[in-house]
Protein backbone atom coordinates (compact mmCIF):
# COMPACT_ATOMS: atom_id res chain seq x y z
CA UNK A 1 -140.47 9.60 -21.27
CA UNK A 2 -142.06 6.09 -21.44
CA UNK A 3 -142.47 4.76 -17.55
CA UNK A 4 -143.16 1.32 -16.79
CA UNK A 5 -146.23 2.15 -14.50
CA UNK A 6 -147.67 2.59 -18.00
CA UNK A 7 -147.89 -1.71 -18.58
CA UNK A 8 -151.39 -1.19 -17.18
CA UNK A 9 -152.90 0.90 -19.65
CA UNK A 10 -154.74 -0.29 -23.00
CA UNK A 11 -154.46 1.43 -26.36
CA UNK A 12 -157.12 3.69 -25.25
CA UNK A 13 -155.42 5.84 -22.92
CA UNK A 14 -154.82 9.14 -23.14
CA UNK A 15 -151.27 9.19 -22.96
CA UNK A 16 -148.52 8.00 -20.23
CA UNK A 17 -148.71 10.21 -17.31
CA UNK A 18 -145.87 11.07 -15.24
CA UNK A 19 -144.85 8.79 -11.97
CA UNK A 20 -145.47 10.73 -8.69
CA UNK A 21 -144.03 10.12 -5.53
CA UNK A 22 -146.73 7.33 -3.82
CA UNK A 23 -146.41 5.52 -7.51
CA UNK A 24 -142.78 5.41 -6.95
CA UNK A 25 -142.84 3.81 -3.55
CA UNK A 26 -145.24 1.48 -5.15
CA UNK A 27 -142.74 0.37 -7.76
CA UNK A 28 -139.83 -0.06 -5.66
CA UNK A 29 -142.18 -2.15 -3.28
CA UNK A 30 -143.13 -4.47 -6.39
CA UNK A 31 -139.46 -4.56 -7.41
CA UNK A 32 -140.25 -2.39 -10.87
CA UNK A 33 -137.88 -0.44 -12.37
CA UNK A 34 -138.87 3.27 -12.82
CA UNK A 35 -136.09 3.91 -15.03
CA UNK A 36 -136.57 4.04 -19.43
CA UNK A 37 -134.52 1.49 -20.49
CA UNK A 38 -134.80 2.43 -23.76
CA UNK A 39 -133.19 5.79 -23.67
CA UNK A 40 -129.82 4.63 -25.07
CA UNK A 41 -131.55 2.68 -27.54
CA UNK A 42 -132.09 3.82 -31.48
CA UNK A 43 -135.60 5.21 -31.91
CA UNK A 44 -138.38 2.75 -32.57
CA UNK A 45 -140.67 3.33 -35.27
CA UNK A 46 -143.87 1.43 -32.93
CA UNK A 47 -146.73 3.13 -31.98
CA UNK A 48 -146.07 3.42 -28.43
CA UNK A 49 -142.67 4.45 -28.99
CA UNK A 50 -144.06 7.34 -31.04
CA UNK A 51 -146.02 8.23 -28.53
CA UNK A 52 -143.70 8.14 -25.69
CA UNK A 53 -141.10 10.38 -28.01
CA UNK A 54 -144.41 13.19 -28.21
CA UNK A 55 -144.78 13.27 -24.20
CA UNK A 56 -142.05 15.65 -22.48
CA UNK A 57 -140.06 13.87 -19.80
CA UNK A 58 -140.48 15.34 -16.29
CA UNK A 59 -137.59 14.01 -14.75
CA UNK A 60 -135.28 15.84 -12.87
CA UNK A 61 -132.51 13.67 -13.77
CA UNK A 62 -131.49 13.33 -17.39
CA UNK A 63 -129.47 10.46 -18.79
CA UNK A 64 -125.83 12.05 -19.26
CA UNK A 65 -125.08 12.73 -22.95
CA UNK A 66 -123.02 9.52 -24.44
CA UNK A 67 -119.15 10.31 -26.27
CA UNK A 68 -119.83 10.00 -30.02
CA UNK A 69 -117.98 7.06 -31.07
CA UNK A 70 -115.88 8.55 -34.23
CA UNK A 71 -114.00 6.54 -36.03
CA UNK A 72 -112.11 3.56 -35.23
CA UNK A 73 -108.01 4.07 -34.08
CA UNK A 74 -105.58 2.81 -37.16
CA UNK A 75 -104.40 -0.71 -36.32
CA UNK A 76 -101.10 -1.02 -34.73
CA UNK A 77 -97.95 -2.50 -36.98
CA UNK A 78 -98.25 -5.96 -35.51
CA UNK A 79 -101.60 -6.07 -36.64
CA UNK A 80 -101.19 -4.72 -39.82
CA UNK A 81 -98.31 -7.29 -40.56
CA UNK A 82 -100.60 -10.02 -40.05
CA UNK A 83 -102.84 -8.61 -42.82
CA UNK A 84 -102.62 -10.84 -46.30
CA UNK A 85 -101.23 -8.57 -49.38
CA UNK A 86 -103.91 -8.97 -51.99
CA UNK A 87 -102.99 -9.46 -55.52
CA UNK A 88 -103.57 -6.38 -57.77
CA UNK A 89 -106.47 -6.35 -59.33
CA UNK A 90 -107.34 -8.14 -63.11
CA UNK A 91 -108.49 -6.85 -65.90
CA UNK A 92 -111.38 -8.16 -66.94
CA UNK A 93 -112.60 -8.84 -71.02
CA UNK A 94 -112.19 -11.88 -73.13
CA UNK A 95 -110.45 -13.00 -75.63
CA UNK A 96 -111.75 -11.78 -79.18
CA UNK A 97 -112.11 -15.20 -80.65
CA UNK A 98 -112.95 -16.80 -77.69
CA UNK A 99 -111.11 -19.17 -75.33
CA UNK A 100 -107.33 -20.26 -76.22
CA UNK A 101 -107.06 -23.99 -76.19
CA UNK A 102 -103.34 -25.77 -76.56
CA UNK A 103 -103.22 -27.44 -79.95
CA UNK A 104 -100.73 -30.35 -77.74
CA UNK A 105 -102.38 -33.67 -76.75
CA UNK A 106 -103.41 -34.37 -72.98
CA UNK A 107 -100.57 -35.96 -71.18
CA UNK A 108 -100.43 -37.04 -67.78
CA UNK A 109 -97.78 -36.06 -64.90
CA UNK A 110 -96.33 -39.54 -65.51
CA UNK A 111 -95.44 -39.04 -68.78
CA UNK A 112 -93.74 -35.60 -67.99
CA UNK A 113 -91.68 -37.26 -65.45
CA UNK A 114 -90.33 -39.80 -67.45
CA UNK A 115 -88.96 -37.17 -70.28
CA UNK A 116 -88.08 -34.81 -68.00
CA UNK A 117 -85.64 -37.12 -65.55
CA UNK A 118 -83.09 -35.17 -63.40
CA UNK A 119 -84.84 -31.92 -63.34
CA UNK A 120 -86.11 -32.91 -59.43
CA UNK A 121 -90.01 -32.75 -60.83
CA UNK A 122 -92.20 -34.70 -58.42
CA UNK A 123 -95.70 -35.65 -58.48
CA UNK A 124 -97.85 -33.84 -55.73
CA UNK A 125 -101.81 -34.05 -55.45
CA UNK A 126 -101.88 -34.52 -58.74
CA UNK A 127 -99.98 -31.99 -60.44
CA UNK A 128 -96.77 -31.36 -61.64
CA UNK A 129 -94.15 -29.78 -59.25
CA UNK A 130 -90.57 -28.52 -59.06
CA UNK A 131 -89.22 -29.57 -55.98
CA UNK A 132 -86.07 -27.52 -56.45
CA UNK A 133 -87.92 -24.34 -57.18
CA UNK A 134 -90.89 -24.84 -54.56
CA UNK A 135 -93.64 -24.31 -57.58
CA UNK A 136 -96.09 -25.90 -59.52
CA UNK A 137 -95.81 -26.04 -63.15
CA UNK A 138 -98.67 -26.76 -65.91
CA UNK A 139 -98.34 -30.22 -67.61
CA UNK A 140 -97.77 -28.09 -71.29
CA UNK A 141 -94.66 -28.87 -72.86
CA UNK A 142 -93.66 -25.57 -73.66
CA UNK A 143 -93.83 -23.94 -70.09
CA UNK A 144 -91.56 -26.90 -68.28
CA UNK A 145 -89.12 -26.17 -71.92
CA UNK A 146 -89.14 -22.34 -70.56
CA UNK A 147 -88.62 -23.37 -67.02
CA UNK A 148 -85.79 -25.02 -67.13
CA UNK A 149 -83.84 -23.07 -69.18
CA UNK A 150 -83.94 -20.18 -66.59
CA UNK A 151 -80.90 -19.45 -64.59
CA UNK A 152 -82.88 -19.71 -60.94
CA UNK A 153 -84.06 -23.36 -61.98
CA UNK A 154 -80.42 -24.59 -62.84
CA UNK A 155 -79.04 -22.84 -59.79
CA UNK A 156 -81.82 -24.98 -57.95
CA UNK A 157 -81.25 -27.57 -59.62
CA UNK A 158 -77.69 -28.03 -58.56
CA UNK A 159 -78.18 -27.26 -55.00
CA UNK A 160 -80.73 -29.79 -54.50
CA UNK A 161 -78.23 -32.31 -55.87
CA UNK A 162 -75.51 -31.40 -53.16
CA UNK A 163 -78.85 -31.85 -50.70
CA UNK A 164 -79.37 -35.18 -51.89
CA UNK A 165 -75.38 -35.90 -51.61
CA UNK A 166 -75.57 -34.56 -48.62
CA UNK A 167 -78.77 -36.85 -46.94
CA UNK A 168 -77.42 -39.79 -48.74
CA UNK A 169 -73.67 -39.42 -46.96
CA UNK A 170 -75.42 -38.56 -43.52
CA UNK A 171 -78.25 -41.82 -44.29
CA UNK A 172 -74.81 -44.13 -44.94
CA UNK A 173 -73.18 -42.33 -41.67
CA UNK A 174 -76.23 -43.73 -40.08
CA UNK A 175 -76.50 -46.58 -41.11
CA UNK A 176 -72.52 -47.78 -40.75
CA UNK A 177 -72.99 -46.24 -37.17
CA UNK A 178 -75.71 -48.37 -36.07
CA UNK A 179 -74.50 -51.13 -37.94
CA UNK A 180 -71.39 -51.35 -35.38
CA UNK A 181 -73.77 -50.45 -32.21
CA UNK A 182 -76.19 -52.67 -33.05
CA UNK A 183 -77.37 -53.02 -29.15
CA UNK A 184 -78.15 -49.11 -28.73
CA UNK A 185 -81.82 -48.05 -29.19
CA UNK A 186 -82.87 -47.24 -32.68
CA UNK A 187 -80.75 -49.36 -34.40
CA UNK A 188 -83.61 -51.21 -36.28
CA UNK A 189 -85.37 -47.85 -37.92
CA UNK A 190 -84.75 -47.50 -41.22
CA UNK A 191 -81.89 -44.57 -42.72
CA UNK A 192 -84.91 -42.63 -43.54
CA UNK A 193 -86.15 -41.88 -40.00
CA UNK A 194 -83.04 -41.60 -38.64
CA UNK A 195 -82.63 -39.03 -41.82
CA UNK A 196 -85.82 -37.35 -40.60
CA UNK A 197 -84.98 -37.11 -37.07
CA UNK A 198 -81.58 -35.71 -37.19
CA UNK A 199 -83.05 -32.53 -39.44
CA UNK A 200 -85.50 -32.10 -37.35
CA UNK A 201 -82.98 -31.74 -33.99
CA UNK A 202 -80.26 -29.59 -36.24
CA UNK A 203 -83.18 -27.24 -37.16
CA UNK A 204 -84.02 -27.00 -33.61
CA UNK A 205 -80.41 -26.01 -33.05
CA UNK A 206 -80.02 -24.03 -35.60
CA UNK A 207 -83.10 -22.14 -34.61
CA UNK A 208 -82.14 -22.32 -30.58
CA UNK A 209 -85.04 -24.29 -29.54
CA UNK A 210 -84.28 -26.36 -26.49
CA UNK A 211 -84.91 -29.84 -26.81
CA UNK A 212 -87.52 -29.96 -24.39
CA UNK A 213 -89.84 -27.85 -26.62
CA UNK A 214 -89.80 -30.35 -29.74
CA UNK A 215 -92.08 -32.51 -27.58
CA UNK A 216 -94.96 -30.08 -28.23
CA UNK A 217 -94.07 -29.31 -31.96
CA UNK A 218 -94.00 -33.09 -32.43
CA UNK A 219 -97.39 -33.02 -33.99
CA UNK A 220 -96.02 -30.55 -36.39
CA UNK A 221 -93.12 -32.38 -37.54
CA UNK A 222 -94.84 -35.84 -38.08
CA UNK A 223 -97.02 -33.73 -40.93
CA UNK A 224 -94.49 -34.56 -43.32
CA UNK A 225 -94.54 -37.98 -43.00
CA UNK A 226 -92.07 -38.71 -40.87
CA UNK A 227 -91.49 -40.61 -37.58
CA UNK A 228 -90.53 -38.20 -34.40
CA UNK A 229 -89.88 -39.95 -31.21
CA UNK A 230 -89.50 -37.83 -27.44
CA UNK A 231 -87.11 -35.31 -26.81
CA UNK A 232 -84.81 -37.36 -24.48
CA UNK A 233 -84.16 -39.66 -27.51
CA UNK A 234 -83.39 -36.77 -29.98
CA UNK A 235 -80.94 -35.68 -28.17
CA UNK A 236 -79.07 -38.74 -28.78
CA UNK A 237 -78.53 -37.29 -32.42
CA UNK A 238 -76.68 -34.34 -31.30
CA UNK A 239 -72.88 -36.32 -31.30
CA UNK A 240 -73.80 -37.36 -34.65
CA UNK A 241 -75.22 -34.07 -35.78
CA UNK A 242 -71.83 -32.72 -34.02
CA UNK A 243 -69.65 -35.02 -36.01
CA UNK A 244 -71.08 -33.99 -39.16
CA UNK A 245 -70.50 -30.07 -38.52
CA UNK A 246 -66.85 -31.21 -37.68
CA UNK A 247 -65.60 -33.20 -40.86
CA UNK A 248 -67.67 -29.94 -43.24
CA UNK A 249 -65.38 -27.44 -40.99
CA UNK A 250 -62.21 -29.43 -41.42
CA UNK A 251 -62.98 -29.31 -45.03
CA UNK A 252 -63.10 -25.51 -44.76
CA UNK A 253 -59.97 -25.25 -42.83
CA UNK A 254 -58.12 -27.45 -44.92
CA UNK A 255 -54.94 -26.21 -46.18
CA UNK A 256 -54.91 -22.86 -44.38
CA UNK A 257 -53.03 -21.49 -41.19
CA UNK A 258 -55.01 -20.54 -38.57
CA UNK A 259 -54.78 -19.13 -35.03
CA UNK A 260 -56.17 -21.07 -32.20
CA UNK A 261 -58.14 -18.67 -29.04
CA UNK A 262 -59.59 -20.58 -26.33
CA UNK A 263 -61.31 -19.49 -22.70
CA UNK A 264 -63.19 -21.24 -20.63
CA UNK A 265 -65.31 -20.15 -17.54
CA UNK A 266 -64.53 -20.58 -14.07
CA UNK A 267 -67.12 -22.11 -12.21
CA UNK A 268 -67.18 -25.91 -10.53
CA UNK A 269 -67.13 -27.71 -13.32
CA UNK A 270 -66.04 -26.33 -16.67
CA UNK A 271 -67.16 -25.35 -20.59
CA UNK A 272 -64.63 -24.83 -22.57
CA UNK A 273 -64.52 -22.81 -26.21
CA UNK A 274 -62.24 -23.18 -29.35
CA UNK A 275 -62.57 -20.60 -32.06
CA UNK A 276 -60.21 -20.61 -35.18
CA UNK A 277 -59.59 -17.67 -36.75
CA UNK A 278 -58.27 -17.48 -40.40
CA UNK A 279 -57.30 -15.04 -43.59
CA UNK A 280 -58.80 -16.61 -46.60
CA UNK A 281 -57.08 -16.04 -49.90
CA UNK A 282 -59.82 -12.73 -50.55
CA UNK A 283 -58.62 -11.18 -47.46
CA UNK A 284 -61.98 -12.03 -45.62
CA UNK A 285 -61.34 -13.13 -41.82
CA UNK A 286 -63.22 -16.41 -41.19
CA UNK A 287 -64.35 -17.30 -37.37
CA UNK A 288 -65.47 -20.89 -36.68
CA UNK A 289 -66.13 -22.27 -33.46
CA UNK A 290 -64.21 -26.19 -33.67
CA UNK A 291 -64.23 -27.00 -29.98
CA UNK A 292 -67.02 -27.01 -26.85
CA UNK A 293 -66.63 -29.08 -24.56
CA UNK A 294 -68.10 -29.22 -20.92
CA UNK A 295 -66.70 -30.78 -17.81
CA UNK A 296 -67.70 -31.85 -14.58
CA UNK A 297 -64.18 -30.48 -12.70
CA UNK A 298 -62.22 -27.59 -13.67
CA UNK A 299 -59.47 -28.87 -15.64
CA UNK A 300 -55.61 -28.22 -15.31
CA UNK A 301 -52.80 -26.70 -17.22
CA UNK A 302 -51.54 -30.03 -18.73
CA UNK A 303 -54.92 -31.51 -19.19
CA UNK A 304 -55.76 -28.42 -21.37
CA UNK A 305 -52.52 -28.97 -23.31
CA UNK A 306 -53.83 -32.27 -24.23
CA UNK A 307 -57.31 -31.68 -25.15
CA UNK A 308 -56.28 -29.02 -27.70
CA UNK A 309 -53.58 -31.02 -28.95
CA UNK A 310 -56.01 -33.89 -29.48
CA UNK A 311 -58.45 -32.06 -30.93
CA UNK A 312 -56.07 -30.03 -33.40
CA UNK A 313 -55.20 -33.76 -34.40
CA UNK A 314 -58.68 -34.88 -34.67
CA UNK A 315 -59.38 -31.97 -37.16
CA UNK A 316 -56.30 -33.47 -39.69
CA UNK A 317 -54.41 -30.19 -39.60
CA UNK A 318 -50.47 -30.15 -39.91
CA UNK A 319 -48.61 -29.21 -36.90
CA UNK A 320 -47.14 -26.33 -38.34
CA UNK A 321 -50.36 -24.81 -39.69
CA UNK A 322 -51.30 -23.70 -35.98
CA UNK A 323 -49.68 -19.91 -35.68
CA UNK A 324 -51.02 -18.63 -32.66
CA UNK A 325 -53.02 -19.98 -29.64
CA UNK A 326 -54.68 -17.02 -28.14
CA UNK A 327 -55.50 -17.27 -24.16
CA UNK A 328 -56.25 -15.10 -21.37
CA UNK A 329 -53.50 -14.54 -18.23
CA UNK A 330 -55.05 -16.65 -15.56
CA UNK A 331 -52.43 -19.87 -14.29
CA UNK A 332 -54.55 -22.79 -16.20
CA UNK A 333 -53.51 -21.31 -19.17
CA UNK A 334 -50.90 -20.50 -18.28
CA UNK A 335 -49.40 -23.81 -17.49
CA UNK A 336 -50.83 -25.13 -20.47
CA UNK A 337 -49.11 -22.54 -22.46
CA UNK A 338 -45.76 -23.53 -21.42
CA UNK A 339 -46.62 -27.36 -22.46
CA UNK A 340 -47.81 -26.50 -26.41
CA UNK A 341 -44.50 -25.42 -27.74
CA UNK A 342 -43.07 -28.75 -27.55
CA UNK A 343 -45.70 -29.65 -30.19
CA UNK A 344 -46.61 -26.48 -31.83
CA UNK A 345 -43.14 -25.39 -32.45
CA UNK A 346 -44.41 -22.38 -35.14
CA UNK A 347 -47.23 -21.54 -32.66
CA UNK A 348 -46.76 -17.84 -30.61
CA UNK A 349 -48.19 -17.34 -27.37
CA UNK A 350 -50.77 -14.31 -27.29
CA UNK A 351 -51.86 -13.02 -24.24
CA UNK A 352 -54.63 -10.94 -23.77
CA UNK A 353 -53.57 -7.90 -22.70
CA UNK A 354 -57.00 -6.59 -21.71
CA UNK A 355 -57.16 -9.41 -18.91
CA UNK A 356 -53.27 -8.85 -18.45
CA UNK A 357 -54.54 -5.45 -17.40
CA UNK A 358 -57.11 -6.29 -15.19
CA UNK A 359 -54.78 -8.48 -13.31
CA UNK A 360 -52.23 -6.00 -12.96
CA UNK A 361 -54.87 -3.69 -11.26
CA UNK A 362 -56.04 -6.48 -8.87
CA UNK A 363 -52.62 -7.02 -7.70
CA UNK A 364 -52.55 -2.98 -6.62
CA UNK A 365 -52.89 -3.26 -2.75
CA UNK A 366 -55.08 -0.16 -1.95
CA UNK A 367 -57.05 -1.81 0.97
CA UNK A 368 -58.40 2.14 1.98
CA UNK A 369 -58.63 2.61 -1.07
CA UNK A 370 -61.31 -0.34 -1.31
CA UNK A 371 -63.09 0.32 1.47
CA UNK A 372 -63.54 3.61 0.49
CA UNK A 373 -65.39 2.42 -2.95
CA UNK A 374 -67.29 -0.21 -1.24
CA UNK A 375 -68.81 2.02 0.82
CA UNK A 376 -69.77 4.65 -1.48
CA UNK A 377 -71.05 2.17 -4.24
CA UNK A 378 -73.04 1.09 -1.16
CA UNK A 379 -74.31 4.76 -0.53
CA UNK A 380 -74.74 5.49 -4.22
CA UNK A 381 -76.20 2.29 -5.61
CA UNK A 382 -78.81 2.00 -2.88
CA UNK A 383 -79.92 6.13 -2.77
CA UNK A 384 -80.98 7.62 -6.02
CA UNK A 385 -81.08 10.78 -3.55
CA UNK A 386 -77.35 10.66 -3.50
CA UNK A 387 -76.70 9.36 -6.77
CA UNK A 388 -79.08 12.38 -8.85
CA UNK A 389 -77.08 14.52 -5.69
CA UNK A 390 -73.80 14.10 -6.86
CA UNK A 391 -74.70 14.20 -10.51
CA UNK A 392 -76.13 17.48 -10.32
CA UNK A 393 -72.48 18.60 -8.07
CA UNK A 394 -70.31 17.19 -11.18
CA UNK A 395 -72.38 17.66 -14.39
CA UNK A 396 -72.72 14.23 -16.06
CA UNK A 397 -74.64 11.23 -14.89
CA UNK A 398 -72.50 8.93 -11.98
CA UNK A 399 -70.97 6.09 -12.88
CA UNK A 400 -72.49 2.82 -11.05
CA UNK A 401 -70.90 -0.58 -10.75
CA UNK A 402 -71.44 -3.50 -13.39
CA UNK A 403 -71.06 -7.19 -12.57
CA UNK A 404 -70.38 -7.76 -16.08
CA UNK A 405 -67.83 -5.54 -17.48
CA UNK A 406 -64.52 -5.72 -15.44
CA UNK A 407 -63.65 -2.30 -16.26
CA UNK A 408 -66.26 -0.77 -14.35
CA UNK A 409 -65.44 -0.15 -10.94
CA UNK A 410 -61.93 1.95 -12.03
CA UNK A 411 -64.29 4.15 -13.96
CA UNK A 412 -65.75 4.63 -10.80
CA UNK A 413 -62.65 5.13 -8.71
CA UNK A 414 -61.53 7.31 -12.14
CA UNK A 415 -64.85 9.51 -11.36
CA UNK A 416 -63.81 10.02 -7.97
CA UNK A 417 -60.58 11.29 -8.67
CA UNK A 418 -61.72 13.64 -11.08
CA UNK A 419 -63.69 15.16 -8.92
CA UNK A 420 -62.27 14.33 -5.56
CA UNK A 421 -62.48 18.10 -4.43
CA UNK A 422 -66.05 17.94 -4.16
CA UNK A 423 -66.09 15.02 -1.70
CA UNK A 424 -65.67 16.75 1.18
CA UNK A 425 -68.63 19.28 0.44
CA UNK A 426 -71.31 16.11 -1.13
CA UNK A 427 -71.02 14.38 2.68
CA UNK A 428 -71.58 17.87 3.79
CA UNK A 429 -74.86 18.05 2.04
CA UNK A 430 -75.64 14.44 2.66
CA UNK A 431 -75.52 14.72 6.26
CA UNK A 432 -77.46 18.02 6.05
CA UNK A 433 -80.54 16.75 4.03
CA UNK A 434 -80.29 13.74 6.34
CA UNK A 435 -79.48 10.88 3.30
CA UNK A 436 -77.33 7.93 4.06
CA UNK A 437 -77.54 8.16 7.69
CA UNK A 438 -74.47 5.45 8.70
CA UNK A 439 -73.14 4.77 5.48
CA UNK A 440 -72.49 8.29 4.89
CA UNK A 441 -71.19 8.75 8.10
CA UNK A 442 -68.87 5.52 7.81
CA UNK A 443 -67.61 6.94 4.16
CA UNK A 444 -66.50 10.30 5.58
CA UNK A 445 -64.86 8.58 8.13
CA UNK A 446 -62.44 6.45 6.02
CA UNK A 447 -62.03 10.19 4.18
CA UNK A 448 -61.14 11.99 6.70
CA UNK A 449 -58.81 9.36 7.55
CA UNK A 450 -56.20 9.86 5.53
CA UNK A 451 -57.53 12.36 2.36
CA UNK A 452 -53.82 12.37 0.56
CA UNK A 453 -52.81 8.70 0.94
CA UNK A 454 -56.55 7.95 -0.66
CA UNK A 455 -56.23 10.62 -3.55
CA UNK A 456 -52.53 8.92 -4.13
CA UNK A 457 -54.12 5.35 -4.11
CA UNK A 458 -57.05 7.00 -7.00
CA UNK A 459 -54.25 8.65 -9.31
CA UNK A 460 -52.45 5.05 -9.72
CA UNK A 461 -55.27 3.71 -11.11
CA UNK A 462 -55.26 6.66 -13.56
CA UNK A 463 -51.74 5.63 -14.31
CA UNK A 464 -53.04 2.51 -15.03
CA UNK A 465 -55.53 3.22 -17.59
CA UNK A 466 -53.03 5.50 -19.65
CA UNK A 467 -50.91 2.52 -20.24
């Protein structure tokens, strides 16, 4: 083994000698290092490293033996998807009498354009392209003949005409809205960046971006040529993006009966949903949501009345083509669904009967009962001990509370029922492996309070559920 103590010898040495115990000393007193540095290196083909190989290593300590590296792990499927797909491979071999050449004259893209007109060919860096079908095509006559005449270019074709119908009615929107607000900001851009702009916020939408986020995209955006502006102001085009959406669904609802559902949520301060529901001619069941709306107070039963009336008016539907206004139970709606029949005389009033049913149940006066189940969801929900406990007494897992489904504390009162034998013996073994402490001791208590008038109170919420 090649030691450092070795830097002092010339080419005519016998050979490195080992390091012995007063050399050592010396080293670490000169700061040297006594170890080989080299002995996770490749072998060296120099002289000296020749040499060193030929001289057995005295050592007691030997360098532990490395892991071979093998081969390297598969890449996972994220990085394998990011992989390009290469083309298969070509043939290669010419052409027995040489290079074709067309026999047609050189034309330029200009030329094409003008005897092709109304096939939505562009001219971009310099070549020929179909803006419809997203491709270039060679300046030859014959290929652009054989192009258009497919199916997928005249199905192209016609969609990029409703496209341009489309940008053309929303650039005329535009332009007779800021015409008539001539003092709000933006009113002096042209149709075409007020075009660009509202695109750009709908695809956000579309895509569920939040309008904060197009502020760092806005490089992106502007690569097309058009003009972005900041967030704040793009959010001005969302009435205008919303009045467009409205006049293409009344189109779709036009002529047809629909039902009306509408909720809204019940914090301070209000968003309320419309969705209309309808059977189209094929038997297909359309959805479309017509109606969002956020306030800053809850709203009352007459006030709803008269924002769905409105808007039902606003969408230029006939009176008697609303057939049903579907609502939940709660006292907004229902006040509101006593005012609509005076105008909707064909509309019925459907209740939900799911929330019907949940209202029904918190109308059942159980108070025992209730403190009973808030004090074992307390003892269950906080001890896996007693939860995995009482699922190994019963057989299947527990059922635990959910703040989002309704339904979920009677399955839990349900659960009890079922197995409301067992009660008695679970605090048992709760109190002898010493889990709960109080709240175990406070939900025998209310047990062995009254055990019949609390298994009573559990089998009417059965009832309930087998209505």
């Amino acid at each position: 083994m090649l030691k450092f103590d070795a830097y002092d010898s010339d080419s005519g040495d016998k050979g490195t000698r080992p390091n012995n115990a007063a050399e050592e000393q010396a080293a670490k007193r000169a700061k040297l290092p006594t170890a080989n540095l080299f002995a996770s290196r490749p072998a060296m083909n120099s002289h000296r490293a020749s040499t060193a190989s030929s001289t057995p290593a005295t050592d007691t300590e030997k360098p532990a033996a490395e892991e071979p590296a093998g081969p390297m792990p598969a890449l996972a499927s994220t990085e394998r998807g990011r992989q390009l797909n290469m083309k298969n491979p070509i043939k290669s071999g010419t052409h027995s009498s040489g290079l074709r050449e067309s026999i047609e004259p050189r034309v330029s893209v200009n030329t094409r354009l003008r005897e092709y007109p109304g096939q939505s060919f562009a001219k971009a860096v310099g070549d020929l392209r179909c803006k419809s079908c997203k491709k270039d095509i060679p300046v030859i006559k014959s290929p652009i003949d054989s192009h258009i005449r497919t199916d997928e270019h005249t199905s192209n074709v016609k969609k990029q005409e409703g496209l341009n119908k489309a940008n053309k009615a929303f650039a005329q929107e535009l332009t007779d809205y800021f015409t008539e607000h001539v003092d709000e900001k933006g009113a002096n851009l042209s149709p075409a960046t007020h075009l660009e702009r509202l695109h750009a916020m709908r695809g956000a939408m579309f895509a569920g971006i939040p309008m904060h986020k197009l502020n760092t995209i806005r490089g992106l955006l502007e690569r097309a040529g058009g003009g972005m502006t900041h967030s704040s102001h793009m959010a001005s085009y969302i009435p205008k993006a919303e009045a467009g959406e409205l006049s293409a669904t009344a189109e779709d609802l036009c002529g047809q009966k629909c039902s009306l559902a509408i909720d809204g949520s019940r914090r301070n301060g209000e968003a309320i949903a419309g969705v209309a529901r309808w059977c189209a001619p094929d038997f297909v069941i359309h959805h479309r949501l017509i109606l969002f709306i956020k306030t800053e107070k809850n709203v009352n039963g007459p006030q709803l009345s008269a924002l769905e009336t409105s808007f039902w008016m606003r969408l230029s539907k006939q009176i008697e083509e609303l057939t049903c206004v579907a609502r939940d139970a709660c006292s907004v709606n229902h006040a509101a669904g006593r005012t609509l029949p005076t105008t909707f005389s064909f509309a019925d009033d459907l209740h939900c009967f799911c929330h019907l049913l949940s209202l029904a149940g918190g109308h059942m006066n159980f108070p025992e009962l209730m403190e009973f189940v808030a004090a074992w969801l307390l003892l269950v929900q906080s001890s896996p001990a007693a939860r995995a406990l009482f699922s190994s007494l019963i057989g299947v897992p527990m059922e635990r509370l959910s703040n989002i489904r309704w339904h979920s504390k009677t399955e839990v009162v349900i659960q009890i029922g079922q197995n409301f034998g067992m009660i008695s013996g679970f605090h048992q073994d709760l109190i002898s492996l010493d889990i709960g402490d109080a709240t175990t001791n406070r939900t025998m208590d209310i047990y062995l309070l009254d055990p019949l008038w609390l298994e009573l109170s559990i089998a009417a919420h059965k009832d309930i559920e087998n209505w």
